[in-house]
N, C-alpha and C. Protein backbone atom coordinates (compact mmCIF):
# COMPACT_ATOMS: atom_id res chain seq x y z
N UNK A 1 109.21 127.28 71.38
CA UNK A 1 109.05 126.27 72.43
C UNK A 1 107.57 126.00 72.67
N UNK A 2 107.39 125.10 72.25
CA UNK A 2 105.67 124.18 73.31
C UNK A 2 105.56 123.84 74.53
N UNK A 3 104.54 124.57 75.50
CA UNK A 3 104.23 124.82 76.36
C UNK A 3 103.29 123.62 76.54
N UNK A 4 103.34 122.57 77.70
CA UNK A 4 102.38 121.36 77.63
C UNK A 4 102.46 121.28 79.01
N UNK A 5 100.93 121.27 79.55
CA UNK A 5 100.72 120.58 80.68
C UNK A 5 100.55 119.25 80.54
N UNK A 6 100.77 118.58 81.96
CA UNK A 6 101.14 116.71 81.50
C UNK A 6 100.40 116.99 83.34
N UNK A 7 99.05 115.79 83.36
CA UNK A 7 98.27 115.63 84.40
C UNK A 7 98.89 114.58 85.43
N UNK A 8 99.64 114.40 84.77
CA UNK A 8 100.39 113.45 86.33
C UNK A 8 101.89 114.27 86.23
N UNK A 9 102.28 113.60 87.96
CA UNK A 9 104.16 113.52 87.45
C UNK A 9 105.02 112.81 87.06
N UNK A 10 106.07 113.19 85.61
CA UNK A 10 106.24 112.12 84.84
C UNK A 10 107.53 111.15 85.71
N UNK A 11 108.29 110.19 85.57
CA UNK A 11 109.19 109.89 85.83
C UNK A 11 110.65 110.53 85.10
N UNK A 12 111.94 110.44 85.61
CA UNK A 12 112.82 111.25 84.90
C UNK A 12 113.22 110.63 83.49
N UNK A 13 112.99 109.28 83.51
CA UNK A 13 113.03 108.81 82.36
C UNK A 13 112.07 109.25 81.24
N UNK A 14 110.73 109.63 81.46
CA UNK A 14 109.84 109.99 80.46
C UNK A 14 109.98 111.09 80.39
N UNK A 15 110.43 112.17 81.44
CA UNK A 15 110.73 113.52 81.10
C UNK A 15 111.99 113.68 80.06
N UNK A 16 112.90 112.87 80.59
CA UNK A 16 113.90 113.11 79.50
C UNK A 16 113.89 112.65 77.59
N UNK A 17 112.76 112.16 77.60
CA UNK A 17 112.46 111.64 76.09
C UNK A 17 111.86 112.97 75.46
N UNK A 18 111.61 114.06 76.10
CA UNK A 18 111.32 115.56 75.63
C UNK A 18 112.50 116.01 75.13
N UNK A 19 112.90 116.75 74.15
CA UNK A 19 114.14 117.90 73.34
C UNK A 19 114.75 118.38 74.49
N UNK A 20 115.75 118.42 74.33
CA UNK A 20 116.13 119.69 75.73
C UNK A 20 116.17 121.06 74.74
N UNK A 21 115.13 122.16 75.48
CA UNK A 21 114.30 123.52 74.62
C UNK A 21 113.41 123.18 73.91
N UNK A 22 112.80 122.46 73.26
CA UNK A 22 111.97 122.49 73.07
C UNK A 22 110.58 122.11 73.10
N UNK A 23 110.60 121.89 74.41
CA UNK A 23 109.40 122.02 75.41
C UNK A 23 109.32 122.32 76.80
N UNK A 24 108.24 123.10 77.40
CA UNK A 24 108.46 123.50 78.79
C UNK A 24 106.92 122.61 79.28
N UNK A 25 107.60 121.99 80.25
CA UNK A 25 106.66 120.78 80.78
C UNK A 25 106.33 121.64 81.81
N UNK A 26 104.84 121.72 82.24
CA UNK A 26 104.00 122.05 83.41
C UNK A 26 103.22 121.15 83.96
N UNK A 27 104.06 119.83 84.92
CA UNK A 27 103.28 118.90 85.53
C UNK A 27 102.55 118.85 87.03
N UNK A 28 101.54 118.53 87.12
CA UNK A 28 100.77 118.12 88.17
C UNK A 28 100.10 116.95 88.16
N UNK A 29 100.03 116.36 89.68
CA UNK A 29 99.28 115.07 90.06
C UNK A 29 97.55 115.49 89.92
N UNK A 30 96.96 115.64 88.89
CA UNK A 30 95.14 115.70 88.94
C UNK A 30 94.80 114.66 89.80
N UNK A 31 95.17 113.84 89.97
CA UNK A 31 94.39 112.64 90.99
C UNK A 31 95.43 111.87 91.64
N UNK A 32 95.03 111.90 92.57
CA UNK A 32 95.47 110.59 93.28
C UNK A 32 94.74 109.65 94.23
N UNK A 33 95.48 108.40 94.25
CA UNK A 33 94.96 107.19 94.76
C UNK A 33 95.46 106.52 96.00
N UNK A 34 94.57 106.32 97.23
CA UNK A 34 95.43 105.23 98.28
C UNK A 34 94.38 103.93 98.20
N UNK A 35 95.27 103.46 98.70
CA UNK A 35 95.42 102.09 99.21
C UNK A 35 93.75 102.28 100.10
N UNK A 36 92.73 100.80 99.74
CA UNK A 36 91.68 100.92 101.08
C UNK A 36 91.28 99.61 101.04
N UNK A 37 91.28 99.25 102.86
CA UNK A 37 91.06 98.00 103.54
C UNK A 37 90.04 96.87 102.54
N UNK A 38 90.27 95.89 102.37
CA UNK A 38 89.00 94.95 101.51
C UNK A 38 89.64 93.81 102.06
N UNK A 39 88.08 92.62 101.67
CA UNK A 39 88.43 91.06 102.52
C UNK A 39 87.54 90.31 100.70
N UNK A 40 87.98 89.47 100.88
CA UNK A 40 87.79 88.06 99.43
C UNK A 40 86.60 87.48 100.18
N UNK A 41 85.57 87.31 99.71
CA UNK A 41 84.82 86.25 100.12
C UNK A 41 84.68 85.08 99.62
N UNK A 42 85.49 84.62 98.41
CA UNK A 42 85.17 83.64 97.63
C UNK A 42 86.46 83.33 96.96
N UNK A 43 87.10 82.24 97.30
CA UNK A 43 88.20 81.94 96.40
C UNK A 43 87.47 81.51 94.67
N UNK A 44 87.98 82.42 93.85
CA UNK A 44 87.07 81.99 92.43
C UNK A 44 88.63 81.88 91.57
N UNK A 45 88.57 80.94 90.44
CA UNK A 45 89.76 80.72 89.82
C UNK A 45 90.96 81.65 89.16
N UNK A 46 90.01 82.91 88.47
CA UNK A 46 91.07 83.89 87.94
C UNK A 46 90.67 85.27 88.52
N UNK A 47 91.84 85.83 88.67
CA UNK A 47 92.05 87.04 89.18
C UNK A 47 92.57 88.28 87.83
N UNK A 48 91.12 89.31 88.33
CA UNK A 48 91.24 90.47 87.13
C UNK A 48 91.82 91.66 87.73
N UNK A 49 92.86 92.09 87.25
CA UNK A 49 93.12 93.66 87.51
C UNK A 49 92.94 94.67 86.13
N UNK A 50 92.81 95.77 86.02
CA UNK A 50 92.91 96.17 85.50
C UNK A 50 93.95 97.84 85.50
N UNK A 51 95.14 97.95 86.78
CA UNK A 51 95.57 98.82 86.34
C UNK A 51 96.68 98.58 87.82
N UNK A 52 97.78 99.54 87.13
CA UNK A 52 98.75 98.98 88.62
C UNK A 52 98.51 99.01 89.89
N UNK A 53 97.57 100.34 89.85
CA UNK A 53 96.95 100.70 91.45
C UNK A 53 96.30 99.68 91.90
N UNK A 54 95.57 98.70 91.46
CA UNK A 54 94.94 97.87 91.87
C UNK A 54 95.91 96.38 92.75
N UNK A 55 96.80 96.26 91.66
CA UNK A 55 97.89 95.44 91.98
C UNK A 55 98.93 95.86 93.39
N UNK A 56 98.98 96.84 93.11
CA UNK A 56 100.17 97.22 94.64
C UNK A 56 99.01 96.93 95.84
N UNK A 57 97.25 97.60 95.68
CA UNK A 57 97.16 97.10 96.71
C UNK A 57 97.00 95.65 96.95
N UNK A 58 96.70 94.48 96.38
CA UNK A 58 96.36 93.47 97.05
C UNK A 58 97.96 93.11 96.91
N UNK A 59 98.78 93.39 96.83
CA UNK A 59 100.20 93.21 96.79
C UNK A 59 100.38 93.48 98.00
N UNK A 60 100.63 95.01 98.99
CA UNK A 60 100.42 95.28 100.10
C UNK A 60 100.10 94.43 101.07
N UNK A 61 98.95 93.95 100.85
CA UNK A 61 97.61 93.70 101.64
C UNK A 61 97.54 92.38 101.84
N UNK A 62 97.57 91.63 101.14
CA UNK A 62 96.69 90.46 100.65
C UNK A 62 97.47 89.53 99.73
N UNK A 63 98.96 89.44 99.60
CA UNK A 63 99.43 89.15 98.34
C UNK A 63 99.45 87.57 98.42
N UNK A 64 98.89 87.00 99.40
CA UNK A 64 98.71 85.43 99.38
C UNK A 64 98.09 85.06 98.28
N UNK A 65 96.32 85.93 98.03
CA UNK A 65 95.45 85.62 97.30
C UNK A 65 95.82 85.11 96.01
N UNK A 66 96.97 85.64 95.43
CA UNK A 66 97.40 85.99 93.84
C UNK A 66 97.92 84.18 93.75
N UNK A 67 98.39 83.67 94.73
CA UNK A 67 98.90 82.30 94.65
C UNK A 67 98.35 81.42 93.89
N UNK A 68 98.66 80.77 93.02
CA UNK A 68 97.67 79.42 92.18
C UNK A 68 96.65 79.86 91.74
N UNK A 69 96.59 80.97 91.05
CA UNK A 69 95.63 81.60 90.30
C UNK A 69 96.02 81.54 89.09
N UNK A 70 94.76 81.71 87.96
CA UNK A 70 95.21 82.31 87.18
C UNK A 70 95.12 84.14 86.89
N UNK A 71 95.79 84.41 86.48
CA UNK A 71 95.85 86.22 86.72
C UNK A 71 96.17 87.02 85.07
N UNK A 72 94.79 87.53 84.75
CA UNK A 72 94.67 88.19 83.44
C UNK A 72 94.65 89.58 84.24
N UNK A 73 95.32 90.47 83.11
CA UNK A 73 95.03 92.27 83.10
C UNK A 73 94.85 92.79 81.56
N UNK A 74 94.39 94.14 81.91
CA UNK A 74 94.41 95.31 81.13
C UNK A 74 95.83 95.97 81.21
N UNK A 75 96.50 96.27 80.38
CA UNK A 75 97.91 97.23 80.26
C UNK A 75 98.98 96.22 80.36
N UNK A 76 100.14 96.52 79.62
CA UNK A 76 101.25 96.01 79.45
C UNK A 76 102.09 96.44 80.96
N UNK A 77 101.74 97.62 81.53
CA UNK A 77 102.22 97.85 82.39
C UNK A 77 102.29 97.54 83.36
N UNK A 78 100.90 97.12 83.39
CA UNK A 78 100.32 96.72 84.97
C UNK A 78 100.36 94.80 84.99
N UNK A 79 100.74 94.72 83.53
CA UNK A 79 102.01 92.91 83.49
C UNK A 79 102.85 92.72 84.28
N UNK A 80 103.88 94.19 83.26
CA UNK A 80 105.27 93.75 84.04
C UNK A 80 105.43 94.34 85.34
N UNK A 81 104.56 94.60 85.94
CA UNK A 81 104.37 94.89 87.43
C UNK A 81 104.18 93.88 87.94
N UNK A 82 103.31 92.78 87.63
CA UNK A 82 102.55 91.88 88.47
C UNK A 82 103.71 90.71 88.16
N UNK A 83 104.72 90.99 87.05
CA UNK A 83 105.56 89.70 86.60
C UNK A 83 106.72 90.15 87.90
N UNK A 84 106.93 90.73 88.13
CA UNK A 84 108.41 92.19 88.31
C UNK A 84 107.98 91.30 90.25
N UNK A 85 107.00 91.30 90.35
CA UNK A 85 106.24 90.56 91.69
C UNK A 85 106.64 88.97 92.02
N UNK A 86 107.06 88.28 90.62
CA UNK A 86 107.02 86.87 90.82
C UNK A 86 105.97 86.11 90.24
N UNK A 87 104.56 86.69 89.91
CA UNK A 87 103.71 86.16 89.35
C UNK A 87 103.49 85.96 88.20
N UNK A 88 102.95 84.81 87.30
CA UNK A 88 103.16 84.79 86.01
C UNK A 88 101.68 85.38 85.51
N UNK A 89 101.64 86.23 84.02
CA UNK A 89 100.16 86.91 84.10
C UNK A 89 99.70 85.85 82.53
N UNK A 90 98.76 85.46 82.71
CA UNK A 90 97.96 84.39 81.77
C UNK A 90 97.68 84.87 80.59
N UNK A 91 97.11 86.17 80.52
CA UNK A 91 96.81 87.01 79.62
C UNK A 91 96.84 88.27 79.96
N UNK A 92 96.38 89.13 78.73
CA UNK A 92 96.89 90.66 79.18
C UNK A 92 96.24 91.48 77.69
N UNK A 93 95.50 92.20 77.71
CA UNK A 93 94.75 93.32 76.19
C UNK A 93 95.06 94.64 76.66
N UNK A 94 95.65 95.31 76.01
CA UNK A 94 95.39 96.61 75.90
C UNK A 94 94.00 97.77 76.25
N UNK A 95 92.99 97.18 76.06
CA UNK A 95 91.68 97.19 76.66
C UNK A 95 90.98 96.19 77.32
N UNK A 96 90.50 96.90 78.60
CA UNK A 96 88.95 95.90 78.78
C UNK A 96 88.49 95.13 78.09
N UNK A 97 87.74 95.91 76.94
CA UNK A 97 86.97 95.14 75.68
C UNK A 97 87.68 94.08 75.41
N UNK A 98 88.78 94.05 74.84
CA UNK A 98 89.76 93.44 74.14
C UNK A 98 90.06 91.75 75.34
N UNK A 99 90.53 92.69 76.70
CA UNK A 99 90.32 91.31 77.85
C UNK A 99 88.63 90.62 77.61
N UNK A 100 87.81 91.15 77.58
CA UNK A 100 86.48 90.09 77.19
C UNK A 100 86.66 89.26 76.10
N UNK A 101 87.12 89.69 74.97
CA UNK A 101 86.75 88.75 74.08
C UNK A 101 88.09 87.77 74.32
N UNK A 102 89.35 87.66 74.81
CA UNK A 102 89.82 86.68 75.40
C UNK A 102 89.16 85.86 76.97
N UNK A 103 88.51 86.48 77.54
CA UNK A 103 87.80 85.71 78.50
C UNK A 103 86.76 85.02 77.86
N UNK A 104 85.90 85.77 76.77
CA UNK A 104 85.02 84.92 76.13
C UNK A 104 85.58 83.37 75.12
N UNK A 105 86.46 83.46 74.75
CA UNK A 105 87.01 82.06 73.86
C UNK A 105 88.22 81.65 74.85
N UNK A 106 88.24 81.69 75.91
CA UNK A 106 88.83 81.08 76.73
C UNK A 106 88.69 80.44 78.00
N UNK A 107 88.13 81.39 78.61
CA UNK A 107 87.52 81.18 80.33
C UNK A 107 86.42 81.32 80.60
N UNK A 108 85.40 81.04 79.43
CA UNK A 108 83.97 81.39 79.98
C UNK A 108 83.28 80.31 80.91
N UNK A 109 83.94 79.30 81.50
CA UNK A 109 83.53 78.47 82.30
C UNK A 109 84.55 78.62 83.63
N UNK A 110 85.39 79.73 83.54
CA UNK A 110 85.69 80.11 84.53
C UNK A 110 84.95 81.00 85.97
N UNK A 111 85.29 81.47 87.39
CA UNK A 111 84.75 82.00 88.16
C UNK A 111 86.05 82.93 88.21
N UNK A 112 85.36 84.42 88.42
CA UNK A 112 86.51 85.12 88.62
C UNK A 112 86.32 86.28 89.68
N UNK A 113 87.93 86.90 90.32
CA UNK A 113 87.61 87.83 91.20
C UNK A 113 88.47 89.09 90.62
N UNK A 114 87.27 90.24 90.82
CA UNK A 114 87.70 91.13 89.88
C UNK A 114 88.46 92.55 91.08
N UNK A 115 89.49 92.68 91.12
CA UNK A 115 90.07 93.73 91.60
C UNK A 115 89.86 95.10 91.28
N UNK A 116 89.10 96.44 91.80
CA UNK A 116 89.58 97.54 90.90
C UNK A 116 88.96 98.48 91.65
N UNK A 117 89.18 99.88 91.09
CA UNK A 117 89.19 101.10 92.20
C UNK A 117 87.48 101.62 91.94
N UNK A 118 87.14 102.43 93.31
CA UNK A 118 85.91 103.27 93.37
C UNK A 118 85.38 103.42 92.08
N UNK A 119 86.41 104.49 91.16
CA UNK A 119 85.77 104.77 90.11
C UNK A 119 85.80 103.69 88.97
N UNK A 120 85.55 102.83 88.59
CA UNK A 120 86.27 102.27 87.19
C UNK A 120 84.20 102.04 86.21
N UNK A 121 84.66 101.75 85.07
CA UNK A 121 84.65 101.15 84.10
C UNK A 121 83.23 100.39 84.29
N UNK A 122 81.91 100.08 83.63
CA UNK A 122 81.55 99.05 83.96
C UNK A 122 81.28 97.83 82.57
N UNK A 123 82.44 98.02 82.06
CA UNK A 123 82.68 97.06 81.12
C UNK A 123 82.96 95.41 81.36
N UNK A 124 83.78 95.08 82.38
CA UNK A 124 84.26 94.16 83.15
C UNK A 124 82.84 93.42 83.72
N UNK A 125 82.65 94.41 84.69
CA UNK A 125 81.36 93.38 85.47
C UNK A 125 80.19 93.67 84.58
N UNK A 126 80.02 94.35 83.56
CA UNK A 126 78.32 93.89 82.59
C UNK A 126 78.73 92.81 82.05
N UNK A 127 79.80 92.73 81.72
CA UNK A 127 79.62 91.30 80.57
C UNK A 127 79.91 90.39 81.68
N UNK A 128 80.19 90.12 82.47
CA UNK A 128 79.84 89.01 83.55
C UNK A 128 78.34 88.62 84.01
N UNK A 129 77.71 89.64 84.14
CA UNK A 129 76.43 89.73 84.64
C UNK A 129 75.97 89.33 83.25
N UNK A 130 75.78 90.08 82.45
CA UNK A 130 75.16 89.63 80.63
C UNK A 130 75.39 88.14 80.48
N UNK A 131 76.66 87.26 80.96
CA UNK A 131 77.11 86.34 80.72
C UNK A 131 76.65 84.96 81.66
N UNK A 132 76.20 85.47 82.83
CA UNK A 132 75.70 84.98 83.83
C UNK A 132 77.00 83.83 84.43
N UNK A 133 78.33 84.88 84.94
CA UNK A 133 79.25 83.99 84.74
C UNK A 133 79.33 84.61 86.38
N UNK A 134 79.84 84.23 87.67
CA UNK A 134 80.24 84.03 88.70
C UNK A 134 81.18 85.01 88.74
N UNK A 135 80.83 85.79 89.54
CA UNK A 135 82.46 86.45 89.70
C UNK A 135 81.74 87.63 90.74
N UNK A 136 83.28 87.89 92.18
CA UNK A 136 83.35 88.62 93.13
C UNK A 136 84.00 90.47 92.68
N UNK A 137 83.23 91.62 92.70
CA UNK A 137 83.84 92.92 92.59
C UNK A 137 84.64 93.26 94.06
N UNK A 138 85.61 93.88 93.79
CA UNK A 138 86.29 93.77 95.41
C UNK A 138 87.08 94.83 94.99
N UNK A 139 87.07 96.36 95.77
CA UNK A 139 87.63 97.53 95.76
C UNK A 139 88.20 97.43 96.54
N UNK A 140 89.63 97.61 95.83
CA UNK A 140 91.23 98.13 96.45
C UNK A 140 91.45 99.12 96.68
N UNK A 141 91.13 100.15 95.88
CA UNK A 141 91.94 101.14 96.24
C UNK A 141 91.50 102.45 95.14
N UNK A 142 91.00 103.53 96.21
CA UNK A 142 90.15 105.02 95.68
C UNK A 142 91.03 106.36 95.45
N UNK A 143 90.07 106.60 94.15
CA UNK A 143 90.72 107.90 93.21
C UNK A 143 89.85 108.72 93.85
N UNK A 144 90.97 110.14 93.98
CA UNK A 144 90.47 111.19 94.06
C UNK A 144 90.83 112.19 93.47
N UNK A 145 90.19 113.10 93.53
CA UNK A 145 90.76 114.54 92.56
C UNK A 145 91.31 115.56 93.40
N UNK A 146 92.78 116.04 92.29
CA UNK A 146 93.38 116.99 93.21
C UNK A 146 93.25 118.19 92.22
N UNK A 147 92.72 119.03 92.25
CA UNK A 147 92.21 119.71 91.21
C UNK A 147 93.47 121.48 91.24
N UNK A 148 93.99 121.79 90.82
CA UNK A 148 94.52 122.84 90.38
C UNK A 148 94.24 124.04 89.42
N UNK A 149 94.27 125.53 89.96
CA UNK A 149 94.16 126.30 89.17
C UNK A 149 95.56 126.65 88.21
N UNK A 150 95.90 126.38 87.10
CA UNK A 150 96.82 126.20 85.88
C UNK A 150 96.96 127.71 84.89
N UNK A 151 97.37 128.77 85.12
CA UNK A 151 97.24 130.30 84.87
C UNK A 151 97.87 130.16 83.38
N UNK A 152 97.47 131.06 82.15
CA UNK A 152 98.33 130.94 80.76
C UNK A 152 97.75 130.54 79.83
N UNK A 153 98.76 130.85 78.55
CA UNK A 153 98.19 129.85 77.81
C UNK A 153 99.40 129.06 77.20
N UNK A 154 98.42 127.59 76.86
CA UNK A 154 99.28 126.33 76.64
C UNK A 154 99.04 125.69 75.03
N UNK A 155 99.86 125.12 74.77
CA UNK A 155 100.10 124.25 73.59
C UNK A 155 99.40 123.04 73.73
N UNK A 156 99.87 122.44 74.42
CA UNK A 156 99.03 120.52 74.63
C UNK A 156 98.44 120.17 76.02
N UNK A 157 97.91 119.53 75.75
CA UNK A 157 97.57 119.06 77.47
C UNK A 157 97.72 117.29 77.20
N UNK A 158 98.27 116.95 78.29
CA UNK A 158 98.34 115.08 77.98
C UNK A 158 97.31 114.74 79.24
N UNK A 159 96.56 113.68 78.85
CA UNK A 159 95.66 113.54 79.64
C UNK A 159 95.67 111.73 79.90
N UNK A 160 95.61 111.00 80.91
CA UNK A 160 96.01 109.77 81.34
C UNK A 160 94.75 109.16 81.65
N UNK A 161 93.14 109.86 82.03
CA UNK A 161 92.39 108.95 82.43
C UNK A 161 91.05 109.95 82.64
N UNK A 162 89.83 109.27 82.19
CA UNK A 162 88.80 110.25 82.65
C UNK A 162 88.99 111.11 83.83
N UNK A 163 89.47 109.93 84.84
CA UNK A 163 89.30 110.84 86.10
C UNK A 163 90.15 112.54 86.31
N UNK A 164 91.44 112.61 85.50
CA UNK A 164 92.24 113.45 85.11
C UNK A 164 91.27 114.27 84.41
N UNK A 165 90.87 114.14 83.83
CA UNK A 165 89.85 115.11 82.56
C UNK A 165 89.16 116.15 83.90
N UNK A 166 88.04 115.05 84.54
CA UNK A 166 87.47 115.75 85.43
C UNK A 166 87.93 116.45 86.13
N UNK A 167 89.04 115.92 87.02
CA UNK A 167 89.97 116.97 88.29
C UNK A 167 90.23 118.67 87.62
N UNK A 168 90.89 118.12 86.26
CA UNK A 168 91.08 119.41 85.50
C UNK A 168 90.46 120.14 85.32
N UNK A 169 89.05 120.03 84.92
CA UNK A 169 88.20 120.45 84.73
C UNK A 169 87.02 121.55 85.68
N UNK A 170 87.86 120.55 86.74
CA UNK A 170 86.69 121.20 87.93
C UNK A 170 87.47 122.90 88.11
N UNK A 171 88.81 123.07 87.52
CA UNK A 171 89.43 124.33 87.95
C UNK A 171 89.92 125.11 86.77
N UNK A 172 89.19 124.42 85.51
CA UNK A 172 90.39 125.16 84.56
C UNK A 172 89.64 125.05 83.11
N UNK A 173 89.74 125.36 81.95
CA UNK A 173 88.73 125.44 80.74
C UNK A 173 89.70 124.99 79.55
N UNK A 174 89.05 124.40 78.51
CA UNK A 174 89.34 124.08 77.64
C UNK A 174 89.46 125.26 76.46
N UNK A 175 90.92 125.45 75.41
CA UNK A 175 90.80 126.69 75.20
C UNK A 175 90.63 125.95 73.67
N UNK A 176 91.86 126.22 73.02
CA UNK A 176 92.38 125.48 71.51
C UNK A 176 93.51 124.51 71.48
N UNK A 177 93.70 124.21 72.99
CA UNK A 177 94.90 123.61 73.30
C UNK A 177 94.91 121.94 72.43
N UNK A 178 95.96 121.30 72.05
CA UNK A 178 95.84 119.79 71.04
C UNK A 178 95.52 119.28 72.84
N UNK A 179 94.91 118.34 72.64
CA UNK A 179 94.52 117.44 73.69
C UNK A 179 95.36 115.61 73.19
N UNK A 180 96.05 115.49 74.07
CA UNK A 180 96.52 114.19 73.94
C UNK A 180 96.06 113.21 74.60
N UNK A 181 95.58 112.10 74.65
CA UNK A 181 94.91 111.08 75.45
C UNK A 181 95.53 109.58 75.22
N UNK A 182 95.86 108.94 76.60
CA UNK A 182 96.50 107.47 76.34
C UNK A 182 95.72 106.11 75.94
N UNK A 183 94.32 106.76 75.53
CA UNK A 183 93.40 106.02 75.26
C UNK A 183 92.08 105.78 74.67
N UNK A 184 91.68 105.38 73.97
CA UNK A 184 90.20 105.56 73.36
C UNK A 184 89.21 106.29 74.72
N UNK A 185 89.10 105.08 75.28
CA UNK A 185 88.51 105.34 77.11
C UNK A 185 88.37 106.81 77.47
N UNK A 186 89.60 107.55 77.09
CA UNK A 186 90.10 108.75 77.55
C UNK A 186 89.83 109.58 77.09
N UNK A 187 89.75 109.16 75.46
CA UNK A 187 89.26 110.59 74.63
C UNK A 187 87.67 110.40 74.16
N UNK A 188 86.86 109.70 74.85
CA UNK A 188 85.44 109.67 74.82
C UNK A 188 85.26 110.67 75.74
N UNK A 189 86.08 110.65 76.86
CA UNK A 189 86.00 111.93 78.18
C UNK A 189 85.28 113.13 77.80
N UNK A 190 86.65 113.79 77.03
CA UNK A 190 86.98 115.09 76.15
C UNK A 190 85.79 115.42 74.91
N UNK A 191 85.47 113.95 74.24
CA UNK A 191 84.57 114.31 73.25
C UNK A 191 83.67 115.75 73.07
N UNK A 192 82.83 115.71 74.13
CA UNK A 192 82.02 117.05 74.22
C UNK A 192 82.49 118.21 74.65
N UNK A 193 83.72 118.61 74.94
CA UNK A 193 84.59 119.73 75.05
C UNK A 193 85.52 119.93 74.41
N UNK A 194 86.15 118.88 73.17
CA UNK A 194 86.94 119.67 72.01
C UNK A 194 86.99 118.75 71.33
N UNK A 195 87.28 119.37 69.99
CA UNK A 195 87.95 118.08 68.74
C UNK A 195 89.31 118.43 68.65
N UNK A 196 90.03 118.41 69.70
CA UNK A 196 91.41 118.70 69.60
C UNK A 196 92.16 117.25 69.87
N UNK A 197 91.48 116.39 69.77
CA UNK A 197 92.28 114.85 70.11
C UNK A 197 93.44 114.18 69.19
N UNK A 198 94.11 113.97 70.21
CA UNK A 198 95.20 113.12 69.36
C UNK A 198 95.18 111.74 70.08
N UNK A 199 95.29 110.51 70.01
CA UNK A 199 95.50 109.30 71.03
C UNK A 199 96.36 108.87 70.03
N UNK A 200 97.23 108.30 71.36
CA UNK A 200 98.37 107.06 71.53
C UNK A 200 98.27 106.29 70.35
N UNK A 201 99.37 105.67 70.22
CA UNK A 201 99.27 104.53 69.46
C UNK A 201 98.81 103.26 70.18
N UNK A 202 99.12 103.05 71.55
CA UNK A 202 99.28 102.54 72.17
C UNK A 202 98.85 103.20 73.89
N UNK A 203 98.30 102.64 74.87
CA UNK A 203 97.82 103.11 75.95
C UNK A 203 98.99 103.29 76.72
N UNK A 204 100.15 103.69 76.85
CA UNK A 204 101.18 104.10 77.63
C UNK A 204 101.21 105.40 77.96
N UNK A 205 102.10 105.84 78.72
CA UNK A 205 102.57 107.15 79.02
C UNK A 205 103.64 107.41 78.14
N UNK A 206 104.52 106.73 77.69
CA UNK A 206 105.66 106.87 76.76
C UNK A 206 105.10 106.78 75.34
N UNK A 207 104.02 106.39 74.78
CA UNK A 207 103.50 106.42 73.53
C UNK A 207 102.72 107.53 73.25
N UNK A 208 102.15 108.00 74.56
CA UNK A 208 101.25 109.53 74.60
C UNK A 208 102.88 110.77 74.33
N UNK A 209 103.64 110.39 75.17
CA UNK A 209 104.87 111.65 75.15
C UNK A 209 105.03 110.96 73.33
N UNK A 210 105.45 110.57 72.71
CA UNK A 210 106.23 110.06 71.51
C UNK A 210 105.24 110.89 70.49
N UNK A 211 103.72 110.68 70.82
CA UNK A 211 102.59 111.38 69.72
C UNK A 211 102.92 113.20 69.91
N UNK A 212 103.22 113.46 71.46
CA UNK A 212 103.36 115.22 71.52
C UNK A 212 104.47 115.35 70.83
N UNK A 213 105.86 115.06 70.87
CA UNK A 213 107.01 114.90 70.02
C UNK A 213 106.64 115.15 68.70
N UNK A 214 106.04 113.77 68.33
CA UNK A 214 106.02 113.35 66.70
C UNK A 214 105.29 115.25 66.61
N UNK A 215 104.34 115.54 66.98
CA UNK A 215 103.02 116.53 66.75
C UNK A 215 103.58 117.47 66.36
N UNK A 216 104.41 117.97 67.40
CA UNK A 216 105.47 119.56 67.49
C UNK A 216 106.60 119.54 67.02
N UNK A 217 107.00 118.61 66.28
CA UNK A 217 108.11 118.33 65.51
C UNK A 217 108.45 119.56 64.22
């Protein structure tokens, strides 16, 4: 049996895509995120999210704004969230990067307002600024670390997001364990603490479980 810690908690559906015996899942929440107060100063034409957390809050909050927009994201997930809402999403990349070079041969004469948490990325707003293109940063909603001491030893660790890397980190060491990551993004984290990487095919949570499967097979 493979012993795998998994940094969030999974849903019962993704737990159940594991063998029954042959694996013992050890999950914890490394981070979590609420909801925090923000105001628009600028109606600008397209609206950027880049991850669901971002979306529930101005969903919550604010869900007028999203009206007669156009509305690009990062993740397939954080689509059919924003579709699952009523809203139709314009575009959508698997990466950041990947959303630029569709903003670049598409909307570069657009103004845009960019949604996203404390910690993120500054991929999004350099190439705006580089681009000298208009656009409002407006924080929804802050990550924090819930950091756990994790006793043993383990087979895999699945890891969902820098910020996960860190939480973990702050309580616990990297041994020989395979490191799984849902993302390029993710396994730049890890780089300087192991060559144990495996990434996704794909940036999901269900494509990260499918690679530990395929691995320990």
């Amino acid at each position: 049996m493979s012993i795998v810690i998994v940094t969030k908690k999974l849903t019962k559906k993704q737990r159940n895509k594991f063998p029954d015996g042959d694996f013992q899942l050890i999950e914890h929440n490394f981070i979590r995120t609420k909801k925090t107060a923000f105001s628009v100063e600028k109606n600008h034409e397209v609206v950027v999210f880049t991850s669901k957390n971002g979306v529930k809050s101005v969903w919550k909050q604010k869900r007028e704004i999203l009206e007669n927009k156009t509305i690009i994201c990062v993740g397939t997930k954080t689509k059919t969230f924003i579709e699952k809402k009523g809203f139709q999403v314009d575009e959508t990349a698997d990466y950041a990067e990947d959303l630029i070079g569709i903003i670049d041969q598409k909307y570069k004469g657009k103004t845009f307002t960019f949604f996203c948490g404390n910690i993120r990325r500054n991929t999004i707003p350099n190439y705006f600024k580089e681009n000298q293109i208009a656009f409002e940063e407006v924080i929804v909603y802050e990550t924090e670390t819930h950091s756990k001491t994790i006793s043993g030893n383990f087979d895999g660790i699945l890891f969902f997001s820098p910020s996960a890397i860190a939480s973990f980190l702050e309580k616990n060491e990297l041994k020989n364990e395979t490191c799984f990551c849902i993302g390029t993004t993710t396994a730049k984290a890890l780089e300087s603490r192991t060559k144990n990487i495996l990434i996704a095919s794909k940036p999901t949570v269900e494509n990260v479980i499918d690679e530990v499967i395929k691995f320990y097979k």
